[in-house]
Protein backbone atom coordinates (compact mmCIF):
# COMPACT_ATOMS: atom_id res chain seq x y z
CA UNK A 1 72.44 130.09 108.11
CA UNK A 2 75.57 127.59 109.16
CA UNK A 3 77.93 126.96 107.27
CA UNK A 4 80.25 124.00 107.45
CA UNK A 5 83.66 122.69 105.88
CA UNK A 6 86.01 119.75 106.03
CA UNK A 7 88.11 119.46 108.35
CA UNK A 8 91.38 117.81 107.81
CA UNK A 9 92.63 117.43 110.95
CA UNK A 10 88.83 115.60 112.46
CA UNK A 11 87.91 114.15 108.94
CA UNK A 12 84.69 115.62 109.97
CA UNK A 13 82.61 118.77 108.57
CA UNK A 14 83.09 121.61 110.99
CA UNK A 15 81.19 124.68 111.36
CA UNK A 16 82.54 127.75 109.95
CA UNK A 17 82.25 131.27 108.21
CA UNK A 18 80.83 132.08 105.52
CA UNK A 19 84.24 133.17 103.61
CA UNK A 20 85.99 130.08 104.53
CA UNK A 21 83.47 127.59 103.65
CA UNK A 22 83.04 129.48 100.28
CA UNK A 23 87.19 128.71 99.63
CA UNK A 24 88.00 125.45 99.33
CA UNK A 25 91.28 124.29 101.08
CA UNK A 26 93.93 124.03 99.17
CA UNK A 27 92.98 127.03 97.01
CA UNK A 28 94.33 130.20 97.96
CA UNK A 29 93.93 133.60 96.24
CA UNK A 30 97.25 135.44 95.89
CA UNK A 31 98.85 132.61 95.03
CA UNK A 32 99.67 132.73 90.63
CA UNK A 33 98.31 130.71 88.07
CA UNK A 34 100.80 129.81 86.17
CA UNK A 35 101.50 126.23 86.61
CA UNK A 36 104.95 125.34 87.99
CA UNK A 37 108.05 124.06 84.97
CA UNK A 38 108.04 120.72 84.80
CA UNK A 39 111.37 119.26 85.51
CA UNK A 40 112.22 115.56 83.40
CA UNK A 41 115.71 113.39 84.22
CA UNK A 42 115.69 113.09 79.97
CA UNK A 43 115.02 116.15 77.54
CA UNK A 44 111.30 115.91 76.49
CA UNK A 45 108.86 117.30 73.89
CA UNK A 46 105.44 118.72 75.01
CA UNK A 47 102.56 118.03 72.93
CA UNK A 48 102.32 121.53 71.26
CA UNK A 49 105.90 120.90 70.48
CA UNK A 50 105.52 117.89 68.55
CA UNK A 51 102.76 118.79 66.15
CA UNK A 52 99.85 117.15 64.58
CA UNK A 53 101.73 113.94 64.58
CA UNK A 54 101.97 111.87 67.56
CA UNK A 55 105.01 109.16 68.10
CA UNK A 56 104.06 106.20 69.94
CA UNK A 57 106.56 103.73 70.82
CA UNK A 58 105.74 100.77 69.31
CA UNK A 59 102.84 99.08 66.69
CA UNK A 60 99.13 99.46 68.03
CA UNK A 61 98.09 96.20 68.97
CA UNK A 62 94.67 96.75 70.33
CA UNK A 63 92.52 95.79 67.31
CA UNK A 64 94.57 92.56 67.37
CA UNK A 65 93.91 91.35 70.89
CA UNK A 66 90.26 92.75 70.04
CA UNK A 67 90.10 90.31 67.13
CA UNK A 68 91.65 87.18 69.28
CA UNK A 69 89.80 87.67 72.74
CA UNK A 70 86.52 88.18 70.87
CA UNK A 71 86.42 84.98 68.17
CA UNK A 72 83.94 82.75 69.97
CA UNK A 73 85.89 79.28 69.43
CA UNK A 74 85.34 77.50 72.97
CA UNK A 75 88.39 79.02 74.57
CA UNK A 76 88.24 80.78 77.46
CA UNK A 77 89.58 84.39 77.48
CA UNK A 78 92.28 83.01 80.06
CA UNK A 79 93.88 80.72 77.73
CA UNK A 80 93.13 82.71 74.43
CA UNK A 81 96.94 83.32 73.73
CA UNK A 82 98.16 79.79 73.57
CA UNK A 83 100.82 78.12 76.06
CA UNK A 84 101.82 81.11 78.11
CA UNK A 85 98.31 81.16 79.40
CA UNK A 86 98.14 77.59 80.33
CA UNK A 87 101.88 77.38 81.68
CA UNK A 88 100.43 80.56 83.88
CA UNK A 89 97.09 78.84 84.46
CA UNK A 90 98.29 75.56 85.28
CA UNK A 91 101.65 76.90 87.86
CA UNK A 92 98.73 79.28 89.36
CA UNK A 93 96.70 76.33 90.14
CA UNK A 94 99.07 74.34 91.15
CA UNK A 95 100.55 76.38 93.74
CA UNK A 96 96.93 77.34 95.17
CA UNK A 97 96.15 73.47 95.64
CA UNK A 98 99.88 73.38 97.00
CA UNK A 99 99.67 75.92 99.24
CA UNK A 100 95.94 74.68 100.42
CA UNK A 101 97.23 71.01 101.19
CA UNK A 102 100.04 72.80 102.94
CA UNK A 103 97.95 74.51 105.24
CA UNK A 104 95.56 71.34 106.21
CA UNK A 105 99.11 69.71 106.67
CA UNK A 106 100.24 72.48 109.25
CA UNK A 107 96.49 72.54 110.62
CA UNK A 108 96.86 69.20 111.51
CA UNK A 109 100.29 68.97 113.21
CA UNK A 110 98.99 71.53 115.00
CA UNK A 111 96.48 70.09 116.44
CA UNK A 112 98.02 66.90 117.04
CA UNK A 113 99.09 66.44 120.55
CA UNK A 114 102.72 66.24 121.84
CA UNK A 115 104.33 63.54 123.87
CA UNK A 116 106.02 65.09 126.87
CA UNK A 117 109.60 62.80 125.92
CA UNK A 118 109.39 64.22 122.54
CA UNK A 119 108.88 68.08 123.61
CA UNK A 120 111.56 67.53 126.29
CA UNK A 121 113.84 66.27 123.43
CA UNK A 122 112.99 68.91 121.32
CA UNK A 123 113.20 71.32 124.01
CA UNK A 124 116.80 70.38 125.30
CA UNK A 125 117.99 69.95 121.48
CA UNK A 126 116.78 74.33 120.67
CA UNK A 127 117.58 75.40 124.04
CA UNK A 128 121.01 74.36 125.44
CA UNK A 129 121.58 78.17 126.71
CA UNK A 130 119.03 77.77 129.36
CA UNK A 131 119.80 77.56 132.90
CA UNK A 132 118.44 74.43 134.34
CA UNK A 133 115.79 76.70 136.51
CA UNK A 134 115.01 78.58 133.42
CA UNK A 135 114.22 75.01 131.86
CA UNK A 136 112.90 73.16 134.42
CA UNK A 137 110.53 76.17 134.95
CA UNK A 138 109.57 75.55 131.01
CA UNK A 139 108.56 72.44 131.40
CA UNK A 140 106.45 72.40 134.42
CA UNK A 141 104.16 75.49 133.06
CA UNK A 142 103.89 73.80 129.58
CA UNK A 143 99.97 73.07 129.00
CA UNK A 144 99.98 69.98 126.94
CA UNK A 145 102.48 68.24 129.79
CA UNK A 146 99.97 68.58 132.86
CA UNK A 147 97.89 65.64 132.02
């Protein structure tokens, strides 16, 4: 019979033996089972500690928002807490139409062509610190200028 485990190094079963595939990584015997002391910045209480009574810190407010998102009154869950939800709703959709017009905007100035006086303007105006070679070799391998 084969046997097989996971290997972490592959990320694929490998064969094995029999012992190894039986002992799942990670688990070693010899090692003791008492779990390590937990170590907190602040001094804390565990559960046992604290007894039958359990200190939360602040009101429940589930059965609340249970009560408001489940009234059936037209309103969509999105908007059931008044004008925080429609401030959020209405900035959220505007910035997605926003950002949407912005990209056809950018999609079409890219796409638009370039007149070779205008990139040569724009070209001497962000590039002073080229040698004239450097430049003149710019402009004669530029695409849109070998019409």
């Amino acid at each position: 019979m084969t046997y097989y485990k996971f290997s972490g190094f592959s990320q694929r079963l490998t064969g094995s033996a029999p012992a190894t595939a039986y002992s799942p990584q990670g688990l070693r015997s010899g090692l003791p089972a008492e779990p390590p002391t937990m170590t907190f910045a602040t001094p804390t209480k565990m559960v046992s500690e604290s007894g039958a009574m359990v200190e939360y810190l602040g009101v429940n407010k589930v059965p609340y928002f249970q009560r408001l998102f489940q009234t059936s009154d037209g309103v969509p869950v999105h908007l059931k807490r008044g004008v925080p939800d429609r401030l959020l709703y209405r900035t959220t959709m505007a910035l997605t139409v926003g950002g949407a017009l912005y990209c056809l905007v950018a999609l079409y100035i890219a796409s638009s062509p370039i007149s070779p006086a205008k990139f040569t303007r724009c070209l001497f105006r962000r590039a002073q610190h080229y040698r004239s070679d450097q430049l003149t070799r710019h402009l004669s391998h530029h695409p849109r200028l070998e019409d």
